[in-house]
PDB file of N, CA and C in Angstrom:
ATOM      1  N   UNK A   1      -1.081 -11.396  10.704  1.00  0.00           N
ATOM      2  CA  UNK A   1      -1.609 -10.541   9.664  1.00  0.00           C
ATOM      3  C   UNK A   1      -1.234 -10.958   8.249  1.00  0.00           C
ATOM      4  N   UNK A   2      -0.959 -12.174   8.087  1.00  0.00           N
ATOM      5  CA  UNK A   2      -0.567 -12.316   6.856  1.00  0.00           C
ATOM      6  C   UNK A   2      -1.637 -12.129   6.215  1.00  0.00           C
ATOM      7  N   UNK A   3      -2.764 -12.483   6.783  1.00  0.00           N
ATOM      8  CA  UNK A   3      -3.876 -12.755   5.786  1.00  0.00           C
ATOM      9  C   UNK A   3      -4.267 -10.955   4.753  1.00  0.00           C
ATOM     10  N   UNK A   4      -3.807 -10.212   5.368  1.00  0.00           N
ATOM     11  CA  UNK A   4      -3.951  -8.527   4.609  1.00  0.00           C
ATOM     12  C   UNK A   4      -3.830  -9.025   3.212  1.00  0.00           C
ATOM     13  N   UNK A   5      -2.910  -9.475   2.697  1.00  0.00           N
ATOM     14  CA  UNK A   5      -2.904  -9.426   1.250  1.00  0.00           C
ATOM     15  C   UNK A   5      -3.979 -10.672   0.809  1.00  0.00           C
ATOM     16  N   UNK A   6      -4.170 -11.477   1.507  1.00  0.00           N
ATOM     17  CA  UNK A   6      -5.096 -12.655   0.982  1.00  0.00           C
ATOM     18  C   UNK A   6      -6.757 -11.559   0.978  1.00  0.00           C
ATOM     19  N   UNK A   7      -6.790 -10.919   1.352  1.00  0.00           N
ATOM     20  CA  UNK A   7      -7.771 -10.301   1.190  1.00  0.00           C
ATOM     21  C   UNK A   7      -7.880  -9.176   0.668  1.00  0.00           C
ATOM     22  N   UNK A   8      -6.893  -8.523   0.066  1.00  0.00           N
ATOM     23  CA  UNK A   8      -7.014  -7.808  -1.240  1.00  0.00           C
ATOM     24  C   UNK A   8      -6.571  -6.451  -0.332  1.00  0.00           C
ATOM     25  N   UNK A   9      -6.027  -6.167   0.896  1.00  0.00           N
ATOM     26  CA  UNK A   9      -6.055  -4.733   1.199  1.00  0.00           C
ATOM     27  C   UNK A   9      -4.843  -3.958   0.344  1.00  0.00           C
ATOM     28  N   UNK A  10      -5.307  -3.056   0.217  1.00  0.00           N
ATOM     29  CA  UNK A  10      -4.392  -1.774  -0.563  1.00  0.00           C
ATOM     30  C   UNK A  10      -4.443  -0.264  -0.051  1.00  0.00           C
ATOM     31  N   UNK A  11      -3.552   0.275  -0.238  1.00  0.00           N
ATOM     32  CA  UNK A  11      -3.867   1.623  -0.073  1.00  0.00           C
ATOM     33  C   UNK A  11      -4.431   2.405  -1.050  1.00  0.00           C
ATOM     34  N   UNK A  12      -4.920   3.399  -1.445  1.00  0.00           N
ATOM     35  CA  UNK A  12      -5.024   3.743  -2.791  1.00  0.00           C
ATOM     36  C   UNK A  12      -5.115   5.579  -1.988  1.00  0.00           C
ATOM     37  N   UNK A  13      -3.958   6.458  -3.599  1.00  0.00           N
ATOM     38  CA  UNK A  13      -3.979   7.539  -2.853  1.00  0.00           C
ATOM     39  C   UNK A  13      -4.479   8.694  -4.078  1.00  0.00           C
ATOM     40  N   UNK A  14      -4.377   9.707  -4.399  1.00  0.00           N
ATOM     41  CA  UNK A  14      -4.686  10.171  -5.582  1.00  0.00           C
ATOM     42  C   UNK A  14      -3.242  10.976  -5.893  1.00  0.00           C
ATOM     43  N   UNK A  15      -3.167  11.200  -7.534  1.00  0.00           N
ATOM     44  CA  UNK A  15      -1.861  11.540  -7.554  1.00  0.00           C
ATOM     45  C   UNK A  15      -0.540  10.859  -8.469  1.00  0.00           C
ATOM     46  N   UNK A  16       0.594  11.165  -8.862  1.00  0.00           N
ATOM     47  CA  UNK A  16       1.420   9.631  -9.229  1.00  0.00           C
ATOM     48  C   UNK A  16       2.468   9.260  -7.793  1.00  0.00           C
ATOM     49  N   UNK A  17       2.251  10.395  -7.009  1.00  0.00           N
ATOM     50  CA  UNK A  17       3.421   9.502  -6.088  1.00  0.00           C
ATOM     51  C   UNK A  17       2.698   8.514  -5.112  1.00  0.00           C
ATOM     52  N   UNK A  18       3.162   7.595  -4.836  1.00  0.00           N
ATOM     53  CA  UNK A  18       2.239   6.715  -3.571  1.00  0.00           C
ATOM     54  C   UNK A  18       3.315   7.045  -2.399  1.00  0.00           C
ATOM     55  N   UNK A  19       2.287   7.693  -1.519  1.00  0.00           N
ATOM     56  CA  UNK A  19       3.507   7.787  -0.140  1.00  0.00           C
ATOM     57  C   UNK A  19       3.464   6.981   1.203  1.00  0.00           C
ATOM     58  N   UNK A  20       2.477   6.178   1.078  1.00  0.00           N
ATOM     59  CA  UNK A  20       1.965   5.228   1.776  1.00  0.00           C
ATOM     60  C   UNK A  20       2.289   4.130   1.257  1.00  0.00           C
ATOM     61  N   UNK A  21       2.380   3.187   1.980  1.00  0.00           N
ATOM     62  CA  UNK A  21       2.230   1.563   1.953  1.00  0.00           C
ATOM     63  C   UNK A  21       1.814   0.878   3.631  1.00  0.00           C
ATOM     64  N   UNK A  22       1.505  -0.654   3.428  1.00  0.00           N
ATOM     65  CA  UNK A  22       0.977  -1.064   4.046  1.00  0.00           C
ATOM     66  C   UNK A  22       2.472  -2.734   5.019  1.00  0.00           C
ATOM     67  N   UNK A  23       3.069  -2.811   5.740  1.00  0.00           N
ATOM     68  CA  UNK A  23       4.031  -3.534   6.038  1.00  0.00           C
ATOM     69  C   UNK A  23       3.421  -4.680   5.830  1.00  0.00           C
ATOM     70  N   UNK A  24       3.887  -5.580   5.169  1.00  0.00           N
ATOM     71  CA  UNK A  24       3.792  -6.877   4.905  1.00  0.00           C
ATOM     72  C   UNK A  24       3.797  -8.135   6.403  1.00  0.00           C
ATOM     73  N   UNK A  25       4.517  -7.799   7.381  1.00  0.00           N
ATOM     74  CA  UNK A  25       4.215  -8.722   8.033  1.00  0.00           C
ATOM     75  C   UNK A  25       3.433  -8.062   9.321  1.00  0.00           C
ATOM     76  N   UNK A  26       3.219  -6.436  10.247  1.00  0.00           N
ATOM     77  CA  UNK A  26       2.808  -6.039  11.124  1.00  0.00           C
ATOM     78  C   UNK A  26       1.258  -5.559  10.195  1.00  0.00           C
ATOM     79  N   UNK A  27       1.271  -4.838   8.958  1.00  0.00           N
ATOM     80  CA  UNK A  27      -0.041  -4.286   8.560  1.00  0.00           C
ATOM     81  C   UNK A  27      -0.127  -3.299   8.968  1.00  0.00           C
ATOM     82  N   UNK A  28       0.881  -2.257   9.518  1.00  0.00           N
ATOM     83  CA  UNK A  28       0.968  -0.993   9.865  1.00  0.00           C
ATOM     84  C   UNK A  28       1.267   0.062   8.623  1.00  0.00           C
ATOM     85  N   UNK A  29       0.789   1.138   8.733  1.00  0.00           N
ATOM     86  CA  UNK A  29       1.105   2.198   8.101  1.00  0.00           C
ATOM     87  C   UNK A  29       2.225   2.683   7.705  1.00  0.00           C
ATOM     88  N   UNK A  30       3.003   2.511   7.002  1.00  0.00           N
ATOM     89  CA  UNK A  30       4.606   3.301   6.536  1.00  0.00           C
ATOM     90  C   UNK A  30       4.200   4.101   5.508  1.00  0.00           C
ATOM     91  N   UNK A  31       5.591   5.020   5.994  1.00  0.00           N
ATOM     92  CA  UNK A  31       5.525   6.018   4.591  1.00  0.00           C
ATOM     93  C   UNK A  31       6.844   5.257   3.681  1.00  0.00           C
ATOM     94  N   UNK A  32       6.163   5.099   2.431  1.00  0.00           N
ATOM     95  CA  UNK A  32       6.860   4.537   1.076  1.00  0.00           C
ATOM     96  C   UNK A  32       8.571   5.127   1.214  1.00  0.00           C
ATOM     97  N   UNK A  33       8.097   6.520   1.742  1.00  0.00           N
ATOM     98  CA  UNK A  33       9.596   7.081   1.243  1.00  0.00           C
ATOM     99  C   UNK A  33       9.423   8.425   1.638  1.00  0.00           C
ATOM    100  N   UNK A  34      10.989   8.984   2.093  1.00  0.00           N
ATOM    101  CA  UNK A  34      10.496  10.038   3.222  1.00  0.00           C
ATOM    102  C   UNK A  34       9.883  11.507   2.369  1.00  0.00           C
ATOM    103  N   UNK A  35       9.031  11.679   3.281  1.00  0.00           N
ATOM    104  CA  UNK A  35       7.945  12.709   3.018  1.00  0.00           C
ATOM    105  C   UNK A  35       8.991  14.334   3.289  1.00  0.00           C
ATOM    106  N   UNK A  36       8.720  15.044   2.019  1.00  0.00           N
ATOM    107  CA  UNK A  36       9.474  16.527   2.128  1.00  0.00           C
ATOM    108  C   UNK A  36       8.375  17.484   2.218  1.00  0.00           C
ATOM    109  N   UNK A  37       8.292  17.892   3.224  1.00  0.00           N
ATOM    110  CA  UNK A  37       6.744  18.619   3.667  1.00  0.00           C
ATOM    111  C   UNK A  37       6.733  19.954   2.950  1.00  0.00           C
ATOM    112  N   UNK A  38       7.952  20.804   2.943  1.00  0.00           N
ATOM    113  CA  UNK A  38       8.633  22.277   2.588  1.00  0.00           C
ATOM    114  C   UNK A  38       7.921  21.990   0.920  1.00  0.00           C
ATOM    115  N   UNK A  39       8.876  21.031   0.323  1.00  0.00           N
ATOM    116  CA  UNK A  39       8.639  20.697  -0.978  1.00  0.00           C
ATOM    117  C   UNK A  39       6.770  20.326  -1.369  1.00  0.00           C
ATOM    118  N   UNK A  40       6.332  19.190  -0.740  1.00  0.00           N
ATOM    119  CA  UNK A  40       5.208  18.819  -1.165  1.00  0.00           C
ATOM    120  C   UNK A  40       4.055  19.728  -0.926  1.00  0.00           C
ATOM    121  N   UNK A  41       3.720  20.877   0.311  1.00  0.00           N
ATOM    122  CA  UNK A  41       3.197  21.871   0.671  1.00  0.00           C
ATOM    123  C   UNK A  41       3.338  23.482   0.671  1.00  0.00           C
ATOM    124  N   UNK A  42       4.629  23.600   0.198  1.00  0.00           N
ATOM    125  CA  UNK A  42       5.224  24.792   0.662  1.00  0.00           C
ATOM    126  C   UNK A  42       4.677  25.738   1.000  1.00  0.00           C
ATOM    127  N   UNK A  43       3.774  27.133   1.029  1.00  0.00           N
ATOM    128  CA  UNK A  43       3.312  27.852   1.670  1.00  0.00           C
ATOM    129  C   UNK A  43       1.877  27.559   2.602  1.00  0.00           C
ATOM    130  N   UNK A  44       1.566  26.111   2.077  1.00  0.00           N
ATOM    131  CA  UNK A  44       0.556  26.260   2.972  1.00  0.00           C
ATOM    132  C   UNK A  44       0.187  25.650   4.402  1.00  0.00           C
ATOM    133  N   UNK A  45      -0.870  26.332   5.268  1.00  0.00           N
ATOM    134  CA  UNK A  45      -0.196  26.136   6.440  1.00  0.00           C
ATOM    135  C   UNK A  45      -0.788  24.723   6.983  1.00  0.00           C
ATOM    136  N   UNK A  46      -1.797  24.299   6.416  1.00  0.00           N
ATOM    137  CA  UNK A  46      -2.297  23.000   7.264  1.00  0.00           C
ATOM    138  C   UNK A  46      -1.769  21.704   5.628  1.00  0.00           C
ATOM    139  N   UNK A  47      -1.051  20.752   6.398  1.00  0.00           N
ATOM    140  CA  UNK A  47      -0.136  19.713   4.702  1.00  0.00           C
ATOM    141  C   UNK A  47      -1.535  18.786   5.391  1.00  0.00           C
ATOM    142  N   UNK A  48      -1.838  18.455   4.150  1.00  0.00           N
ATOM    143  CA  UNK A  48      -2.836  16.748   4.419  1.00  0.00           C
ATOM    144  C   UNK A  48      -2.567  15.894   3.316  1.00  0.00           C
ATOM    145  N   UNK A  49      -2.088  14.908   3.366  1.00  0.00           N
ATOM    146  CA  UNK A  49      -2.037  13.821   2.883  1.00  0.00           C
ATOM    147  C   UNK A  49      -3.249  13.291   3.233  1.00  0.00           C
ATOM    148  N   UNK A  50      -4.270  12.380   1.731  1.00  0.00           N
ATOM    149  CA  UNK A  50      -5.214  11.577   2.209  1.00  0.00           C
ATOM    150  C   UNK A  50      -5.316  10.553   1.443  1.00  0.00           C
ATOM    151  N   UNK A  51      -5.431   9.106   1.872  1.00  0.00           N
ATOM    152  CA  UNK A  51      -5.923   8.325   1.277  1.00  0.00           C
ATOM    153  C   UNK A  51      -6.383   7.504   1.634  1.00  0.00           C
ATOM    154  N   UNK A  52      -7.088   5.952   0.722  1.00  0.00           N
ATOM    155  CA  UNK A  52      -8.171   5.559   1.305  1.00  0.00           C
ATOM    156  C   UNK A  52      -7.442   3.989   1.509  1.00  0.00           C
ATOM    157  N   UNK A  53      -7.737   3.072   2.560  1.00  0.00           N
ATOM    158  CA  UNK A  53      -7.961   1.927   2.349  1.00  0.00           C
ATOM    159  C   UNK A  53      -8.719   0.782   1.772  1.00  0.00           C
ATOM    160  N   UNK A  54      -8.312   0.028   0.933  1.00  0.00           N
ATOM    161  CA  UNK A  54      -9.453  -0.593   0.606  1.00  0.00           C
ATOM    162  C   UNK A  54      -9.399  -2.292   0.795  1.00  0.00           C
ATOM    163  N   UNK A  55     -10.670  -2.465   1.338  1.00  0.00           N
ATOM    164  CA  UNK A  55      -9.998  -4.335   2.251  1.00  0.00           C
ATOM    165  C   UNK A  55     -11.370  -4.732   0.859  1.00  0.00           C
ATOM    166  N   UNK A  56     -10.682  -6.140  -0.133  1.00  0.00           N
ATOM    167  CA  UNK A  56     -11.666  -6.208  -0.949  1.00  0.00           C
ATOM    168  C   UNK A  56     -12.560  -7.686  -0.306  1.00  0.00           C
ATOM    169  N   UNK A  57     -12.097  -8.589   0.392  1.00  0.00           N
ATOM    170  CA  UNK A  57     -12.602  -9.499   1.356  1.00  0.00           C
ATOM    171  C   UNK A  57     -13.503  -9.278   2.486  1.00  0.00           C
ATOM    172  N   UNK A  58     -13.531  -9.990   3.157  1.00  0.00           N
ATOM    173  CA  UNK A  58     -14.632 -10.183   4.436  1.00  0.00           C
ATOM    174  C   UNK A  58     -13.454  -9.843   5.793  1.00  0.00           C
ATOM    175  N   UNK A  59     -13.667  -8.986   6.656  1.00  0.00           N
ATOM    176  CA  UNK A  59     -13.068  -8.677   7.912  1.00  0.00           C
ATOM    177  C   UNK A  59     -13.364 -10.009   9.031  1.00  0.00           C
TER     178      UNK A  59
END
Protein backbone atom coordinates (compact mmCIF):
# COMPACT_ATOMS: atom_id res chain seq x y z
CA UNK A 1 0.00 0.00 0.00
CA UNK A 2 2.56 2.34 -0.29
CA UNK A 3 1.25 3.54 -3.31
CA UNK A 4 -1.95 5.50 -1.03
CA UNK A 5 0.01 8.54 -0.85
CA UNK A 6 1.41 8.35 -4.50
CA UNK A 7 -2.03 8.78 -5.35
CA UNK A 8 -3.12 11.58 -3.43
CA UNK A 9 -5.52 9.70 -0.78
CA UNK A 10 -6.61 11.86 2.18
CA UNK A 11 -9.13 11.99 4.56
CA UNK A 12 -10.95 15.13 4.68
CA UNK A 13 -13.39 15.83 7.69
CA UNK A 14 -15.37 19.05 8.47
CA UNK A 15 -14.49 21.04 11.47
CA UNK A 16 -10.78 22.09 13.00
CA UNK A 17 -10.15 18.85 14.73
CA UNK A 18 -9.08 15.94 12.30
CA UNK A 19 -9.89 12.69 14.12
CA UNK A 20 -9.08 10.44 11.50
CA UNK A 21 -6.03 9.56 9.64
CA UNK A 22 -5.04 7.10 7.22
CA UNK A 23 -1.72 4.47 8.43
CA UNK A 24 1.05 4.97 6.28
CA UNK A 25 2.15 1.53 5.74
CA UNK A 26 -1.39 -0.90 6.26
CA UNK A 27 -3.91 2.15 4.78
CA UNK A 28 -6.23 1.42 7.55
CA UNK A 29 -8.37 3.74 9.38
CA UNK A 30 -6.97 5.23 12.81
CA UNK A 31 -8.25 7.58 15.01
CA UNK A 32 -5.62 10.65 15.09
CA UNK A 33 -6.15 10.77 18.79
CA UNK A 34 -8.39 9.33 21.31
CA UNK A 35 -11.93 10.21 20.72
CA UNK A 36 -13.96 11.69 24.10
CA UNK A 37 -17.48 10.77 23.12
CA UNK A 38 -19.13 12.38 26.70
CA UNK A 39 -17.17 15.58 25.63
CA UNK A 40 -17.56 15.65 21.73
CA UNK A 41 -21.51 14.57 21.90
CA UNK A 42 -22.70 14.98 25.23
CA UNK A 43 -26.43 14.71 25.44
CA UNK A 44 -26.96 13.33 22.34
CA UNK A 45 -27.97 9.96 21.82
CA UNK A 46 -26.80 8.71 18.36
CA UNK A 47 -22.45 10.45 18.14
CA UNK A 48 -21.54 10.36 14.22
CA UNK A 49 -18.45 11.26 13.14
CA UNK A 50 -18.31 11.72 9.22
CA UNK A 51 -15.93 12.07 6.75
CA UNK A 52 -14.99 11.68 3.33
CA UNK A 53 -12.16 9.96 1.49
CA UNK A 54 -10.65 11.30 -1.25
CA UNK A 55 -8.27 9.02 -3.74
CA UNK A 56 -7.09 11.92 -6.33
CA UNK A 57 -5.44 9.11 -8.86
CA UNK A 58 -6.63 6.11 -10.76
CA UNK A 59 -7.63 2.87 -8.45
Amino acid sequence: LPELSDRGVRIVERGRTQYFSLHGKTGHLVTAERIDREQLCRLVEKCVLRCELIVEGQM
